[in-house]
C-alpha atoms as a PDB file:
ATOM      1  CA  UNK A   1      72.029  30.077-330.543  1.00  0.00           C
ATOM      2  CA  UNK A   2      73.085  31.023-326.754  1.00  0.00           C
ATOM      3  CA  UNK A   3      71.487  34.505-326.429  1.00  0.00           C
ATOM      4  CA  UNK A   4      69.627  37.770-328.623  1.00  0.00           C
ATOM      5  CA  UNK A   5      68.795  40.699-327.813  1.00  0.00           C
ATOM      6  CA  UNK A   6      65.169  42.182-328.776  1.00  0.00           C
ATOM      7  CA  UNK A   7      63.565  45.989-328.585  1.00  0.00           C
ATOM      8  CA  UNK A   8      59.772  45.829-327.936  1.00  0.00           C
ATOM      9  CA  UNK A   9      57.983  47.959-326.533  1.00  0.00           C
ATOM     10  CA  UNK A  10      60.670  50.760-326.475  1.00  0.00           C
ATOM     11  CA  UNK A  11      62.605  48.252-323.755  1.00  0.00           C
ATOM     12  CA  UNK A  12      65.457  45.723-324.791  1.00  0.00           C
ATOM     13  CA  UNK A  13      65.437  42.480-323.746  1.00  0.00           C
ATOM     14  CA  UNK A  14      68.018  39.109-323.984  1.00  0.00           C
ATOM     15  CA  UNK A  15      66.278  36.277-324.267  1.00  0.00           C
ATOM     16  CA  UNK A  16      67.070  32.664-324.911  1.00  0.00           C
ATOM     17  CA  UNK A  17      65.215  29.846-326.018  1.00  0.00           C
ATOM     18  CA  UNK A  18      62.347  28.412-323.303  1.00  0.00           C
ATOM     19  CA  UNK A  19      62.448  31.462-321.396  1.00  0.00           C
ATOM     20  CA  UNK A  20      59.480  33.197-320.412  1.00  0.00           C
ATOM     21  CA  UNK A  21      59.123  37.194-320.538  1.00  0.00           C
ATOM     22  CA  UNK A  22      56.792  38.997-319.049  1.00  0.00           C
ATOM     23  CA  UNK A  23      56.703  42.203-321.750  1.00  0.00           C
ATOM     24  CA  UNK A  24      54.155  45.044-323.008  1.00  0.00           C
ATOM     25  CA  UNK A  25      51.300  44.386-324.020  1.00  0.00           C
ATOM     26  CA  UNK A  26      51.042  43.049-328.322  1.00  0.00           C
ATOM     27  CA  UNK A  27      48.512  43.615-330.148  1.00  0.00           C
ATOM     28  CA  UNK A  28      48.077  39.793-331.094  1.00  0.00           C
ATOM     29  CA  UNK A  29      45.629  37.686-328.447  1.00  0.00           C
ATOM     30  CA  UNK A  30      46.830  33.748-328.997  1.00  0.00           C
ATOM     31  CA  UNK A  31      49.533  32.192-330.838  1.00  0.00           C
ATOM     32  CA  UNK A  32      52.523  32.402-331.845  1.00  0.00           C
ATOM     33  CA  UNK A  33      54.553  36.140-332.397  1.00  0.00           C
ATOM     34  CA  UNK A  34      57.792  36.668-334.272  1.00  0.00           C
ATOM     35  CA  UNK A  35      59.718  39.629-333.571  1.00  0.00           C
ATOM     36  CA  UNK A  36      62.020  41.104-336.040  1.00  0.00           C
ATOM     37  CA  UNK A  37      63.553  43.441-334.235  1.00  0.00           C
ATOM     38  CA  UNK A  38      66.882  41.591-333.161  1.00  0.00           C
ATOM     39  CA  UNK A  39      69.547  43.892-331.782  1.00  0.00           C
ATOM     40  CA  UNK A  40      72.474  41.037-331.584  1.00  0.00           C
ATOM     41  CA  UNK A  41      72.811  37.492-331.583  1.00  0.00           C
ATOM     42  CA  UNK A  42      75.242  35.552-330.139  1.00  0.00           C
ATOM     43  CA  UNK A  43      76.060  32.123-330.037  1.00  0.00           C
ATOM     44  CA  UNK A  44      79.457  30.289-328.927  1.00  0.00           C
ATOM     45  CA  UNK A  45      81.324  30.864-331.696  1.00  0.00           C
ATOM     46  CA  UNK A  46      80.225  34.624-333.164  1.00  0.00           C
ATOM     47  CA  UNK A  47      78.386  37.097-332.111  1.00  0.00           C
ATOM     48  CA  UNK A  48      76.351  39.295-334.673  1.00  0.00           C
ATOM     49  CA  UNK A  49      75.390  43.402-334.056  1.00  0.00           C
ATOM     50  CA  UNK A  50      72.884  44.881-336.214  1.00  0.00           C
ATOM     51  CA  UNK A  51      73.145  48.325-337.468  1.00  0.00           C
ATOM     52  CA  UNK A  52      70.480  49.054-335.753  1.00  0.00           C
ATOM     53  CA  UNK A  53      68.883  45.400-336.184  1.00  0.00           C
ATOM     54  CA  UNK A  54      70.319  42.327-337.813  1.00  0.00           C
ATOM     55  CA  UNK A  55      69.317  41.902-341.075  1.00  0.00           C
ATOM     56  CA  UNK A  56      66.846  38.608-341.189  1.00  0.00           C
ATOM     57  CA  UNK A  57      66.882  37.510-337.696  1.00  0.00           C
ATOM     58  CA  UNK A  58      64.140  36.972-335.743  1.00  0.00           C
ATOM     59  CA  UNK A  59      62.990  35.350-332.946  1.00  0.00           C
ATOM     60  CA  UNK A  60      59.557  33.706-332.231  1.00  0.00           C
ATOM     61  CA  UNK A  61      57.102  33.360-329.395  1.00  0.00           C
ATOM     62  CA  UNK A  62      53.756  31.409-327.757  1.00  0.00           C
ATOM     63  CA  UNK A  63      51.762  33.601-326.192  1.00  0.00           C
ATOM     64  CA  UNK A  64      51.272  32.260-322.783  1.00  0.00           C
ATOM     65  CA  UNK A  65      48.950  35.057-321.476  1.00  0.00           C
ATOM     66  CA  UNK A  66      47.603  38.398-320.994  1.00  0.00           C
ATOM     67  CA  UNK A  67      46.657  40.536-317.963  1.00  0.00           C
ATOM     68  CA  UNK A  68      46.863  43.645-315.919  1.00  0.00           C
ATOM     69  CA  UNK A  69      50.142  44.005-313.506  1.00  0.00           C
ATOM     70  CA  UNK A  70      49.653  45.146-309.506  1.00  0.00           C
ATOM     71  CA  UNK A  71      47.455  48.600-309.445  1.00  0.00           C
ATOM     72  CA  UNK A  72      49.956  51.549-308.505  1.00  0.00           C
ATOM     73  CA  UNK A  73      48.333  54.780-306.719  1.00  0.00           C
ATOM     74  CA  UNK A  74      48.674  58.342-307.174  1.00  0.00           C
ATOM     75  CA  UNK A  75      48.080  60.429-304.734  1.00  0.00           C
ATOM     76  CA  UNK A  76      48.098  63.986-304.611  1.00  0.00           C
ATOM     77  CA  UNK A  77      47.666  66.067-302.133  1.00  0.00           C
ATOM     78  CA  UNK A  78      47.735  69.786-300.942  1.00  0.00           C
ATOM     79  CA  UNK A  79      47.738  70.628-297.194  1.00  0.00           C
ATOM     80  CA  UNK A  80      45.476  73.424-295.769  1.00  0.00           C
ATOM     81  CA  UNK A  81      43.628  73.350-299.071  1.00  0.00           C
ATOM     82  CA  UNK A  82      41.343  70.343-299.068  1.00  0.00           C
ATOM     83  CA  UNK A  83      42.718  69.306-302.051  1.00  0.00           C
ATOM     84  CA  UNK A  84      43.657  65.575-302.457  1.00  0.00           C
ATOM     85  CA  UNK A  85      43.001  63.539-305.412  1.00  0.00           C
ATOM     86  CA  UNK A  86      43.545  59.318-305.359  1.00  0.00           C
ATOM     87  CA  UNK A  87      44.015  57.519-309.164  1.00  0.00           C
ATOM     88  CA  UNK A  88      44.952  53.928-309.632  1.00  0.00           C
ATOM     89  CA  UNK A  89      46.477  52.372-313.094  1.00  0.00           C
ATOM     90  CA  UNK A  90      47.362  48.832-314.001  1.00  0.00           C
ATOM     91  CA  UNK A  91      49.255  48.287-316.926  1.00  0.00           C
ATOM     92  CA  UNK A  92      48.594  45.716-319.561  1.00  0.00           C
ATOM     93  CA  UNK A  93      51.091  43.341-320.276  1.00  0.00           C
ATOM     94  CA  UNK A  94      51.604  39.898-322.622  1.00  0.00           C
ATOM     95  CA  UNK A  95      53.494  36.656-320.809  1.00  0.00           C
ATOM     96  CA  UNK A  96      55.131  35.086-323.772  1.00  0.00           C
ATOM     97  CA  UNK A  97      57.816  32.136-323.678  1.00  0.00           C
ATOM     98  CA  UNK A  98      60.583  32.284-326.473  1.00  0.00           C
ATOM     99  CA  UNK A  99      60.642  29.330-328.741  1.00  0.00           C
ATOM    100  CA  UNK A 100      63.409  29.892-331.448  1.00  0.00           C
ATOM    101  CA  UNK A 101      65.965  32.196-332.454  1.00  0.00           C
ATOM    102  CA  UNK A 102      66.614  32.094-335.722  1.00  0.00           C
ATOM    103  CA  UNK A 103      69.422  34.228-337.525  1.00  0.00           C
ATOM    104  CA  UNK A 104      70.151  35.168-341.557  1.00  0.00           C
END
């Protein structure tokens, strides 16, 4: 297979085999993770749409690792007011490196 095209995580992604993907955060912890969501596949020769997904596809995964991205700050402030409030949030994510794409 050259290329698919997976939805996780409400974002769509192409992916190919021995790429890694730095993605949401899944619920699994180690291992492997197969998603079955596959929007297309395409190799040389064909290329397969799914209405929405494609019908026995799927593509699996090693986890590689989890963590928390760079902190992004919120600041609000109002002048003349003393009013000012600071908030910080780093989002959870899953680094996972695509093994096989397998289609129907």
């Amino acid at each position: 297979m050259d290329f698919a095209v997976i939805k996780t995580g409400g974002k769509q992604y192409i992916v190919r085999e021995g790429d890694v993907l730095t993605i949401e955060k899944l619920p699994v912890d180690t291992g492997t993770f197969s998603f079955e969501q596959v929007l297309l596949i395409a190799d040389g020769e064909q290329t397969v749409v799914g209405r929405p997904f494609v019908a026995g596809a799927s593509v699996s995964a090693t986890i590689l690792e989890e963590g928390k991205g760079v902190k992004k700050m919120v600041f609000r402030y109002k002048s003349k007011t003393r009013y000012k409030k600071k908030k910080g949030h780093r989002q959870p994510y899953t680094k996972v490196k695509i093994e096989k794409i397998a289609s129907a």
